[in-house]
C-alpha atoms as a PDB file:
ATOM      1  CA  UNK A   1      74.269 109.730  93.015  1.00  0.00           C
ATOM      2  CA  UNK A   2      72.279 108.841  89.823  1.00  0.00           C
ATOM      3  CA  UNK A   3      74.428 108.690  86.368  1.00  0.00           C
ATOM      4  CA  UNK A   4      71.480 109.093  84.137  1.00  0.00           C
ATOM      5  CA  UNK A   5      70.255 107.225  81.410  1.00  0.00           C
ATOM      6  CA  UNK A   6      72.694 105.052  79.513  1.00  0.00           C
ATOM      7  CA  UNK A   7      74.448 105.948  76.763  1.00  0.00           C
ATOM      8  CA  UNK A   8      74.566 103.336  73.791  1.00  0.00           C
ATOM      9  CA  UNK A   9      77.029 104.709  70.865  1.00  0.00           C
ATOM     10  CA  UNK A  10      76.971 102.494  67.799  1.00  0.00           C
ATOM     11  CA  UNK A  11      79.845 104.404  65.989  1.00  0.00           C
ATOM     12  CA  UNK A  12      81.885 103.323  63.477  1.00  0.00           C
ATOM     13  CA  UNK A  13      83.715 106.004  60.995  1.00  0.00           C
ATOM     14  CA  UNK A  14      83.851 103.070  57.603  1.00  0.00           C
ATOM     15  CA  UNK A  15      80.021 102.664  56.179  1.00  0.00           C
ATOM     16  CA  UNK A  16      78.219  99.195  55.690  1.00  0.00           C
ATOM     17  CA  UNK A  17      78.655  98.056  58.499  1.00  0.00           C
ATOM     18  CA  UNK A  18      74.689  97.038  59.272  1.00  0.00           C
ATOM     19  CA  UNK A  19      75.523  99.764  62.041  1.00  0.00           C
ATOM     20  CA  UNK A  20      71.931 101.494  62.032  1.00  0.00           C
ATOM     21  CA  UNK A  21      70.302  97.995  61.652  1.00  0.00           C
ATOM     22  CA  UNK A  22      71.794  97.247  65.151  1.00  0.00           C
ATOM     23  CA  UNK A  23      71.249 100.142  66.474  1.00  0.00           C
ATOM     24  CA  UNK A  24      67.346  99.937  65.227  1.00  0.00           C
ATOM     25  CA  UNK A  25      66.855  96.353  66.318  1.00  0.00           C
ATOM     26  CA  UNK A  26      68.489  96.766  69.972  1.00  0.00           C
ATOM     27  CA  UNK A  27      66.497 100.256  70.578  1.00  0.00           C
ATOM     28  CA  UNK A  28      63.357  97.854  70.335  1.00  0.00           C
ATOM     29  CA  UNK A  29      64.899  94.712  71.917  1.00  0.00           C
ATOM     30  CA  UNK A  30      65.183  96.994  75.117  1.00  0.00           C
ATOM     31  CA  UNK A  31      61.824  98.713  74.619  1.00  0.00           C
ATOM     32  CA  UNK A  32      60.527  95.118  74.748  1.00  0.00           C
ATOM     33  CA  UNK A  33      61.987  94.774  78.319  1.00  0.00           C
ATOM     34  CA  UNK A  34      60.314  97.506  79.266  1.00  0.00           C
ATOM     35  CA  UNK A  35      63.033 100.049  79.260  1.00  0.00           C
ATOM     36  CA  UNK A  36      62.201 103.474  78.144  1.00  0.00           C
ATOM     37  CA  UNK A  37      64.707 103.995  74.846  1.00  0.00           C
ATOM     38  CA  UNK A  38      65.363 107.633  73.324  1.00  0.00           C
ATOM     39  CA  UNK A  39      67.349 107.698  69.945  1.00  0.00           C
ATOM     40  CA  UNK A  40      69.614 110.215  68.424  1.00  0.00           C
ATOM     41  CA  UNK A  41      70.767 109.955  64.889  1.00  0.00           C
ATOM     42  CA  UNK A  42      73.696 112.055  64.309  1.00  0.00           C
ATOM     43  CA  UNK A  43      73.402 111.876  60.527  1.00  0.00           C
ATOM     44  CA  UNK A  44      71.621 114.499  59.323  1.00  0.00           C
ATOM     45  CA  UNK A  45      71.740 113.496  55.924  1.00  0.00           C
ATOM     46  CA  UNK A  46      70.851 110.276  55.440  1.00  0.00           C
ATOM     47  CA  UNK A  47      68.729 109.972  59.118  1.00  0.00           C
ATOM     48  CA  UNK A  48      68.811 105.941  58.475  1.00  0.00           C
ATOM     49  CA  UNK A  49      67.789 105.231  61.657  1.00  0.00           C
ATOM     50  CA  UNK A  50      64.864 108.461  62.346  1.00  0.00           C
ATOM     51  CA  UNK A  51      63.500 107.420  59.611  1.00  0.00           C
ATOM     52  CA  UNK A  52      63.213 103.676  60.987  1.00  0.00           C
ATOM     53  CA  UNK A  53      61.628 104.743  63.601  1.00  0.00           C
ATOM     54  CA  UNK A  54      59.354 107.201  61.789  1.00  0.00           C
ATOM     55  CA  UNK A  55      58.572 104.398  59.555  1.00  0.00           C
ATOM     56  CA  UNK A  56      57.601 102.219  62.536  1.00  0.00           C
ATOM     57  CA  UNK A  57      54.930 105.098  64.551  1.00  0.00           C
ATOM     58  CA  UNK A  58      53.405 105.064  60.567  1.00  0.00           C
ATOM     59  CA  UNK A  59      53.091 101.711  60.589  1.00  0.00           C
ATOM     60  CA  UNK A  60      51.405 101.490  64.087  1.00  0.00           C
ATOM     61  CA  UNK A  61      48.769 104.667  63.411  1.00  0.00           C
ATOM     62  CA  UNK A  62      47.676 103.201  59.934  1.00  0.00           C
ATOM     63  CA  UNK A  63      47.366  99.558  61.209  1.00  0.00           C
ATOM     64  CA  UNK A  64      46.246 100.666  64.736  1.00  0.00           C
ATOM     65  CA  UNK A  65      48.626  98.668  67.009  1.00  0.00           C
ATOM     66  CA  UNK A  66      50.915  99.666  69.617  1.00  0.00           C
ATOM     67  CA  UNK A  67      54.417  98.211  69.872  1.00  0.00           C
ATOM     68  CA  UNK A  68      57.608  98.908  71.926  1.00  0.00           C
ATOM     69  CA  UNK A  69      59.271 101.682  70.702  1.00  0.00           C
ATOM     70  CA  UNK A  70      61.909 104.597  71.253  1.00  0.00           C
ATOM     71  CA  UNK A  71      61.424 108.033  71.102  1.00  0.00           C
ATOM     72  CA  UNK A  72      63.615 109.359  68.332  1.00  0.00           C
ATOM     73  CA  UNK A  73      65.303 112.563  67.353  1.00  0.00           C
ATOM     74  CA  UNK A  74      67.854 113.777  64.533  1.00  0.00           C
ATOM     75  CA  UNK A  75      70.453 115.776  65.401  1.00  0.00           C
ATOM     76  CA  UNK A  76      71.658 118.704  62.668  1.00  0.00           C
ATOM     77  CA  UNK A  77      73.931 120.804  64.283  1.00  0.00           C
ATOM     78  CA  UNK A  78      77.328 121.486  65.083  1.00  0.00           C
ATOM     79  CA  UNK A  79      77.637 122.724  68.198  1.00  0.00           C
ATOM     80  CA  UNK A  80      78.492 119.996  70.941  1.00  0.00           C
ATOM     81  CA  UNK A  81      77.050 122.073  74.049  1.00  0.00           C
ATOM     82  CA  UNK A  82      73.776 122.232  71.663  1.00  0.00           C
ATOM     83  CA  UNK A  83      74.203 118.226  71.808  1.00  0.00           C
ATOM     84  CA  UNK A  84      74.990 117.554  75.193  1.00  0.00           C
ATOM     85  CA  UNK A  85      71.859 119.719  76.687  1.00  0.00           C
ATOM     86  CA  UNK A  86      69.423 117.703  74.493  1.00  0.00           C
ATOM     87  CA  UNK A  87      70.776 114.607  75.515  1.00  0.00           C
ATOM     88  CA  UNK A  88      70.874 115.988  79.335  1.00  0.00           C
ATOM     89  CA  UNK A  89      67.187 117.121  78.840  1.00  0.00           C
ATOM     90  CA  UNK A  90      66.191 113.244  77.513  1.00  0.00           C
ATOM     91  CA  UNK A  91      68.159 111.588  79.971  1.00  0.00           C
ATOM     92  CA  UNK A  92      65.693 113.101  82.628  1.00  0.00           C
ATOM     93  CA  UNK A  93      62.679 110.241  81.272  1.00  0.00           C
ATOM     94  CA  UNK A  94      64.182 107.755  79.965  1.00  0.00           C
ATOM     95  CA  UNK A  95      66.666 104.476  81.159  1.00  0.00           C
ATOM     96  CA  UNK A  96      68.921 104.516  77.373  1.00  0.00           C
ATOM     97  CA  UNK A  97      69.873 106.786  75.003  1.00  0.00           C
ATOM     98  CA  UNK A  98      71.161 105.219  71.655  1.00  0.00           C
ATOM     99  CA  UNK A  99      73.101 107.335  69.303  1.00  0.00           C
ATOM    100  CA  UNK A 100      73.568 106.423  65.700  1.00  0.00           C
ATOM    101  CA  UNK A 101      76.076 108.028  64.333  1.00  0.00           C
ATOM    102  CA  UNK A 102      77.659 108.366  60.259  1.00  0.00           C
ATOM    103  CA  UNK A 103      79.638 106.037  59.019  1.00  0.00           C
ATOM    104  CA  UNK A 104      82.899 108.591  58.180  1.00  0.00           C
ATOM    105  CA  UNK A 105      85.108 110.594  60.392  1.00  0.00           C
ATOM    106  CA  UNK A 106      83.072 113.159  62.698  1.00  0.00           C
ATOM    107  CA  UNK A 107      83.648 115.552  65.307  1.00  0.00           C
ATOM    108  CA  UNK A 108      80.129 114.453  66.838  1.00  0.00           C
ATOM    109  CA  UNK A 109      80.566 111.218  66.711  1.00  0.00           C
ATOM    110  CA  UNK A 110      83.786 111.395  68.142  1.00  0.00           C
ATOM    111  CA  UNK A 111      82.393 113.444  71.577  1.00  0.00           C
ATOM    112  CA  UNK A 112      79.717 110.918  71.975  1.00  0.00           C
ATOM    113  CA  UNK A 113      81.628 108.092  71.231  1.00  0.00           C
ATOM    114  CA  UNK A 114      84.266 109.064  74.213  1.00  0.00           C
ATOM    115  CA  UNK A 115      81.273 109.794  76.728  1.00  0.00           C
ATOM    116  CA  UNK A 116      79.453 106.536  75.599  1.00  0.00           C
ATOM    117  CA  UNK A 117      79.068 104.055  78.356  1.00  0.00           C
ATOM    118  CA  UNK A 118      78.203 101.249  76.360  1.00  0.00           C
ATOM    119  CA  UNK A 119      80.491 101.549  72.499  1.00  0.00           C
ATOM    120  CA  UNK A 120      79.334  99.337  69.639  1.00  0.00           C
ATOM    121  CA  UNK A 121      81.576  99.120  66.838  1.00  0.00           C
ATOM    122  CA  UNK A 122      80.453  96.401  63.841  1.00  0.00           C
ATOM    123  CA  UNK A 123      82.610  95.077  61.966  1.00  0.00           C
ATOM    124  CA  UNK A 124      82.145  93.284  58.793  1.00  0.00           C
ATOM    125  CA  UNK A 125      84.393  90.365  58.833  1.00  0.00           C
ATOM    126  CA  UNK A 126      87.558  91.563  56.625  1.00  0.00           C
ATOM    127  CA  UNK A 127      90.392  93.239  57.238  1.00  0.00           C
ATOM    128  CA  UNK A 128      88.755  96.161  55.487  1.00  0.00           C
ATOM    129  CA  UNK A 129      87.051  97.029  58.709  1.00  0.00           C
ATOM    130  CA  UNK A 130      89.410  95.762  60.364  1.00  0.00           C
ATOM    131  CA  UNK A 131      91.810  98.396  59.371  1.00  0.00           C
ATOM    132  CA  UNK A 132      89.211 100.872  61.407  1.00  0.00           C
ATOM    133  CA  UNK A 133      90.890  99.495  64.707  1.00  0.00           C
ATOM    134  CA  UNK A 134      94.385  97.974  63.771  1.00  0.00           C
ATOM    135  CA  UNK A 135      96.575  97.810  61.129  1.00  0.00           C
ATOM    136  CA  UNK A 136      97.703  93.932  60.828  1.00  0.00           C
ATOM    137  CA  UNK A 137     101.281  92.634  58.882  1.00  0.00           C
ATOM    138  CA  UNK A 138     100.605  91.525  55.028  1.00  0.00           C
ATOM    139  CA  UNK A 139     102.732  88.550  55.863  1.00  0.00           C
ATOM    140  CA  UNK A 140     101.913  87.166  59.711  1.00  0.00           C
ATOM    141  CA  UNK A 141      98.412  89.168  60.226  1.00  0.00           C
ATOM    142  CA  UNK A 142      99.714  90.239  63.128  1.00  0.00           C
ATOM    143  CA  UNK A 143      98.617  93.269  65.003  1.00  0.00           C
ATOM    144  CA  UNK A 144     101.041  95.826  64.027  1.00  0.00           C
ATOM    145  CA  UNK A 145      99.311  99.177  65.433  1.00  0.00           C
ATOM    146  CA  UNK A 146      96.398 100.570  66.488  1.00  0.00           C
ATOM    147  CA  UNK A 147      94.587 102.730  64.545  1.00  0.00           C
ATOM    148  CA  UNK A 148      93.663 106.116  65.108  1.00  0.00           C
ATOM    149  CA  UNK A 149      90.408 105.538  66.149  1.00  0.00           C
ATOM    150  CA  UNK A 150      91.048 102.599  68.746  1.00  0.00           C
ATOM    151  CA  UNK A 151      93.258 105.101  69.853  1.00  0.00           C
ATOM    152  CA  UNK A 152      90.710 107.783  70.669  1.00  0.00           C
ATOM    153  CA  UNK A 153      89.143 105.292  72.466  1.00  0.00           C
ATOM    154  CA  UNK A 154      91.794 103.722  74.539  1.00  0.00           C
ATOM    155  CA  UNK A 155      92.881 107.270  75.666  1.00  0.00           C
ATOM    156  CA  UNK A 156      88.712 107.958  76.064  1.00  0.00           C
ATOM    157  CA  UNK A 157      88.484 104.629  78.752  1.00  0.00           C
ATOM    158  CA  UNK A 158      91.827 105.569  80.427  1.00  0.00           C
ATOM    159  CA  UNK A 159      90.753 109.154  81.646  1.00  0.00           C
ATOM    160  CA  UNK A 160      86.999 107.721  82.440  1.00  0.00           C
ATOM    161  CA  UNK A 161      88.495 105.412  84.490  1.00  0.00           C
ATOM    162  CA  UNK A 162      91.112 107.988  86.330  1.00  0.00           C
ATOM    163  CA  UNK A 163      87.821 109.814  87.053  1.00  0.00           C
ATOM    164  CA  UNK A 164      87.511 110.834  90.390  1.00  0.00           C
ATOM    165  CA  UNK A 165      84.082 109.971  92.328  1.00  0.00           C
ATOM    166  CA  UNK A 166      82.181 112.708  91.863  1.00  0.00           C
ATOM    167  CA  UNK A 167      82.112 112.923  88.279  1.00  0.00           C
ATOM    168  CA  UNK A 168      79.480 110.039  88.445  1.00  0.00           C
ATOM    169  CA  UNK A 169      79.789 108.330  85.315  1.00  0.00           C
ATOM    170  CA  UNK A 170      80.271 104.982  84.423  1.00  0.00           C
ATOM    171  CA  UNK A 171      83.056 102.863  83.095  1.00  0.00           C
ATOM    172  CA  UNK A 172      82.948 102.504  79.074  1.00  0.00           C
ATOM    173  CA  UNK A 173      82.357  99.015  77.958  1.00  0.00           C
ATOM    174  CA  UNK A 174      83.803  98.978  74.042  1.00  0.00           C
ATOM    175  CA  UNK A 175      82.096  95.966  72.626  1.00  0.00           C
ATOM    176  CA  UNK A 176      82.994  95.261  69.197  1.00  0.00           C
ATOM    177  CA  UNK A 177      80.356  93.484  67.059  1.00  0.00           C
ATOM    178  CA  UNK A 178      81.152  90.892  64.247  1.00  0.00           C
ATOM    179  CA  UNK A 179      78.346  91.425  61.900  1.00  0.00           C
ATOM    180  CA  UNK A 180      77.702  89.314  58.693  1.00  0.00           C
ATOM    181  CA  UNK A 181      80.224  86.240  60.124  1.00  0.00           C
ATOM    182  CA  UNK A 182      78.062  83.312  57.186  1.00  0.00           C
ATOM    183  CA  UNK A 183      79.934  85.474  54.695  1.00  0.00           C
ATOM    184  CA  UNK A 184      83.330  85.482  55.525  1.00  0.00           C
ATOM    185  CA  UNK A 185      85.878  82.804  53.410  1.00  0.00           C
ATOM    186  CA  UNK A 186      87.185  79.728  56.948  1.00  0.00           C
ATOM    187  CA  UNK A 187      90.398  81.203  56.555  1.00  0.00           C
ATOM    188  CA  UNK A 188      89.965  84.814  56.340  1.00  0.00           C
ATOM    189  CA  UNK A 189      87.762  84.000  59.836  1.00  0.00           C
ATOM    190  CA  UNK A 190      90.450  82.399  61.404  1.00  0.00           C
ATOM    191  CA  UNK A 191      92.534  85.070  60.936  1.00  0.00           C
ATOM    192  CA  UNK A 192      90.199  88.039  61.707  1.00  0.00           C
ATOM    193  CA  UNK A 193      89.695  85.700  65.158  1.00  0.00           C
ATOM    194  CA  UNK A 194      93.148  85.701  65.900  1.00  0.00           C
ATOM    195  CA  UNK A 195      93.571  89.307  65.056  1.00  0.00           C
ATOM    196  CA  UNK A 196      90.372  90.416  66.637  1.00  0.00           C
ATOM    197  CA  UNK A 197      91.388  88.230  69.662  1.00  0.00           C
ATOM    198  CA  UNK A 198      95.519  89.892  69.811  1.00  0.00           C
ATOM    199  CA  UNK A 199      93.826  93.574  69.498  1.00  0.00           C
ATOM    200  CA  UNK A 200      91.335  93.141  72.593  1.00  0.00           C
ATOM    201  CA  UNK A 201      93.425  91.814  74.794  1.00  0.00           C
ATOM    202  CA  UNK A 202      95.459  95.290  74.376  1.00  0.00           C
ATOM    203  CA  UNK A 203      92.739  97.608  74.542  1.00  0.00           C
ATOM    204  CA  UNK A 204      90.342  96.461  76.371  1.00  0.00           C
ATOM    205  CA  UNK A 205      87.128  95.581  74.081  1.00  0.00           C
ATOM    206  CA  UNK A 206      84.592  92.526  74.427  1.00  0.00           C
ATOM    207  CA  UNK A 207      83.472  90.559  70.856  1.00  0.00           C
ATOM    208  CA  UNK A 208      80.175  89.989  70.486  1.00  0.00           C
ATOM    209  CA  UNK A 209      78.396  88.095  67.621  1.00  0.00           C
ATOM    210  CA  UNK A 210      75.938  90.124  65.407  1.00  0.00           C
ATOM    211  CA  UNK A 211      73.469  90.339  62.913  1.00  0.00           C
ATOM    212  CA  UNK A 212      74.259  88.373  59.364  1.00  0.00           C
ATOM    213  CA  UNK A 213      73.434  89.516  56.010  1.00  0.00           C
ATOM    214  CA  UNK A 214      69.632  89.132  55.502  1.00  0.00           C
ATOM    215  CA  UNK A 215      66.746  90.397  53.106  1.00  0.00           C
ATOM    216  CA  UNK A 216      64.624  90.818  55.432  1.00  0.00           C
ATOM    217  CA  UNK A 217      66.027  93.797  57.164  1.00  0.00           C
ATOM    218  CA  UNK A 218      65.940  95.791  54.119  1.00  0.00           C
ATOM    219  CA  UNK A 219      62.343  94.713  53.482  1.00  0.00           C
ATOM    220  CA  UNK A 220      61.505  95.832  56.954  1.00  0.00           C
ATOM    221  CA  UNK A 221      62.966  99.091  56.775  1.00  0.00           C
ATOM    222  CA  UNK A 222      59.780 100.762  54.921  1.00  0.00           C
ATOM    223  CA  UNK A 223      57.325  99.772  57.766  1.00  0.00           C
ATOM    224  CA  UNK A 224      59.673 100.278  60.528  1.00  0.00           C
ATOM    225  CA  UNK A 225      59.260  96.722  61.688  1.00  0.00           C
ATOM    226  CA  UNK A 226      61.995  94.619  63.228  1.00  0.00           C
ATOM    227  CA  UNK A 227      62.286  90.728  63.516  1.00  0.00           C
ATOM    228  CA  UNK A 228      60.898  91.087  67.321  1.00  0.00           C
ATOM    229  CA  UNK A 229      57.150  92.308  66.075  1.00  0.00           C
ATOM    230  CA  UNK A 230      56.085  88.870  66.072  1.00  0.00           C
ATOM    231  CA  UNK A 231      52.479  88.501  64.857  1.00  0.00           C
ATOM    232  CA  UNK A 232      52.981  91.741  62.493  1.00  0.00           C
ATOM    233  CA  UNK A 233      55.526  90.122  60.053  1.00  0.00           C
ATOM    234  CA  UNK A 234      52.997  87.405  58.250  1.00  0.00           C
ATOM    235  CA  UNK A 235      54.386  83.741  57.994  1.00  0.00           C
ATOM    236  CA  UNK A 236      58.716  84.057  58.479  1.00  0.00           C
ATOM    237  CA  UNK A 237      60.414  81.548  57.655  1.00  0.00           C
ATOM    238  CA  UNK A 238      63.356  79.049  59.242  1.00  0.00           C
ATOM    239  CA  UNK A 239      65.682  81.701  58.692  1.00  0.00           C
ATOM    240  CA  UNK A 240      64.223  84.383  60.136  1.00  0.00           C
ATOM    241  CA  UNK A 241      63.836  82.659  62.728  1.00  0.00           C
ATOM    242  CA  UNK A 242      67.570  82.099  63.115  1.00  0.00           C
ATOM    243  CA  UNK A 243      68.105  85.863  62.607  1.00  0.00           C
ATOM    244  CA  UNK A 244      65.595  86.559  66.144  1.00  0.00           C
ATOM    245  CA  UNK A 245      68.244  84.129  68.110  1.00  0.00           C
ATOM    246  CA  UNK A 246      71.045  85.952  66.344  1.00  0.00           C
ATOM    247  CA  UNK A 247      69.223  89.109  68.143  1.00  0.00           C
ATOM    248  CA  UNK A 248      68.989  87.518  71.348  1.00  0.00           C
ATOM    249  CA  UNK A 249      72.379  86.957  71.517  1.00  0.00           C
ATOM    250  CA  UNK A 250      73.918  89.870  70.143  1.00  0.00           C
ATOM    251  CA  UNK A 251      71.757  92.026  73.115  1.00  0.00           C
ATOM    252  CA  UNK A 252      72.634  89.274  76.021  1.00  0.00           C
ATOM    253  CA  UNK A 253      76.338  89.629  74.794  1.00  0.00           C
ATOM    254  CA  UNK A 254      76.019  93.921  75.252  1.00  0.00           C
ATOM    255  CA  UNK A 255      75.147  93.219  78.955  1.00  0.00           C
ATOM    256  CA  UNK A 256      73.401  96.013  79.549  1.00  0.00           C
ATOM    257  CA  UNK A 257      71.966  97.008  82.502  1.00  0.00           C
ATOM    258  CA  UNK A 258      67.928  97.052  82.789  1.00  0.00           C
ATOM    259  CA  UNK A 259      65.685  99.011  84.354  1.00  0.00           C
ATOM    260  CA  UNK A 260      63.798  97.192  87.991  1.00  0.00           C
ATOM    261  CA  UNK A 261      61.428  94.504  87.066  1.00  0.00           C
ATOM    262  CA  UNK A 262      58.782  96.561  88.070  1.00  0.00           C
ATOM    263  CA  UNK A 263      59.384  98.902  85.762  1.00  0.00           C
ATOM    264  CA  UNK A 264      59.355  96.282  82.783  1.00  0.00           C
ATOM    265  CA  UNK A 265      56.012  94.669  84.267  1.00  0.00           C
ATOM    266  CA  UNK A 266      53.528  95.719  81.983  1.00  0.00           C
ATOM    267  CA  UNK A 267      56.175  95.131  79.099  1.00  0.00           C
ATOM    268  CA  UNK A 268      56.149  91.453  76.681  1.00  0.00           C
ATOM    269  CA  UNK A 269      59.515  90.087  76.972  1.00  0.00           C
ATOM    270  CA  UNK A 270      62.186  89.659  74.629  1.00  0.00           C
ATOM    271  CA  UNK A 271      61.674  85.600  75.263  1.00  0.00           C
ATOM    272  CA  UNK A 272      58.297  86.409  74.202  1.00  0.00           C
ATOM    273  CA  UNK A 273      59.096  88.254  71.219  1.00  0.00           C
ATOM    274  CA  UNK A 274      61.969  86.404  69.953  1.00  0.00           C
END
């Protein structure tokens, strides 16, 4: 029995977390692969990562290229139902959804984030995000509690995997993503490793290294360009080069599953690209 397309939620309810950045830059690290990549943004207001994409189909009618890309659609209402039949009704073309969602508390972010199969959380590497997950001792940094959120989640994986056969969907993989590591004090790391570290091994999620704190990405944003466009980005230098391996990683460490290499003939690589 088919599961459908699947579901990538990059959800995290603190801001500033480079979460749309991700989101962006994986949507087109897959569509590079040859996967066929739909995108949802959940926030209506700010629509960081519709507009990315927006940006990018711009960018390829004035300049007259084509490029991997994701279809991409905002999402403005409340009702959930509403939300689940659009997703059903893209799931019927394409191999991955990716939802962006707001960075604050919300009830749609919350639904998708329990039905995700693949959850990405970044985390900027302090205890300020941190606190989004667990609550640590001032003294020890010890894991004290969980948070409300990892909560939500732990409760969300338990009943997805008590589901019985028929229901058909996947296990949910909670990946948590260190973003913007080059800026954290040796310390401080050591101690967000050991806390990050204690907290997965009760609930369940991976780590995964992400995306540090570059220029370029906000420079990109207006032409809806990522680091993979290679050839469309004029002369990059050492570092940006670093930041495409940082990419590489960060999508290897998701493990996500890709479409049949025939499917992702016709399609340039991510080697290629990166």
């Amino acid at each position: 029995m088919s599961t459908g397309p699947h579901r990538i939620v990059f959800a995290n309810e603190k801001g500033g977390t480079g979460k749309s950045t991700t989101a962006v830059h994986v949507a087109v690290a897959l569509a590079y692969q040859g996967a066929r990549v739909a995108t949802i943004d959940l926030d209506a207001r700010q629509r960081t990562m519709h507009r990315y994409f927006e940006n990018r189909a711009e960018t390829m009618r004035r300049r007259e290229i084509a490029l991997p890309t994701a279809s991409f659609d905002v999402y403005g209402q409340d009702s959930i139902e509403a939300l689940d039949e659009l997703t059903e009704r893209l799931g019927q073309g394409y191999d991955f959804i990716v939802f962006d969602t707001p960075g604050r508390d919300d009830p749609l972010a919350r639904h998708v984030a329990t039905r995700a199969d693949t959850l990405v959380t970044p985390l900027n590497d302090s205890f300020v995000d941190f606190d989004l997950i667990g609550q640590v001792d001032a003294e020890t940094f010890k894991v004290r509690r969980l948070s409300f959120y990892a909560e939500l989640i732990w409760e969300a994986r338990k009943k997805r995997a008590m589901a019985t056969i028929k229901d058909a969907r996947r296990e949910m993989d909670w990946v948590v993503v260190r973003n913007r590591t080059g800026y954290t004090e040796a310390r401080n790391q050591r101690r967000i490793d050991q806390a990050l570290t204690e907290l997965s091994k009760r609930v369940g999620f991976r780590i995964a290294s992400g995306l540090s704190e570059r220029v370029i990405y906000r420079e990109l944003f207006p032409s809806g360009l990522t680091l993979l466009d290679k050839g469309h980005l004029g002369e990059l230098g050492t570092s940006h080069l670093v930041a495409r391996q940082e990419l590489r990683t960060l999508v290897s460490g998701l493990n996500l599953p890709m479409p049949a290499k025939g499917a992702a003939a016709s399609a340039p690589s991510l080697e290629s690209a990166a």
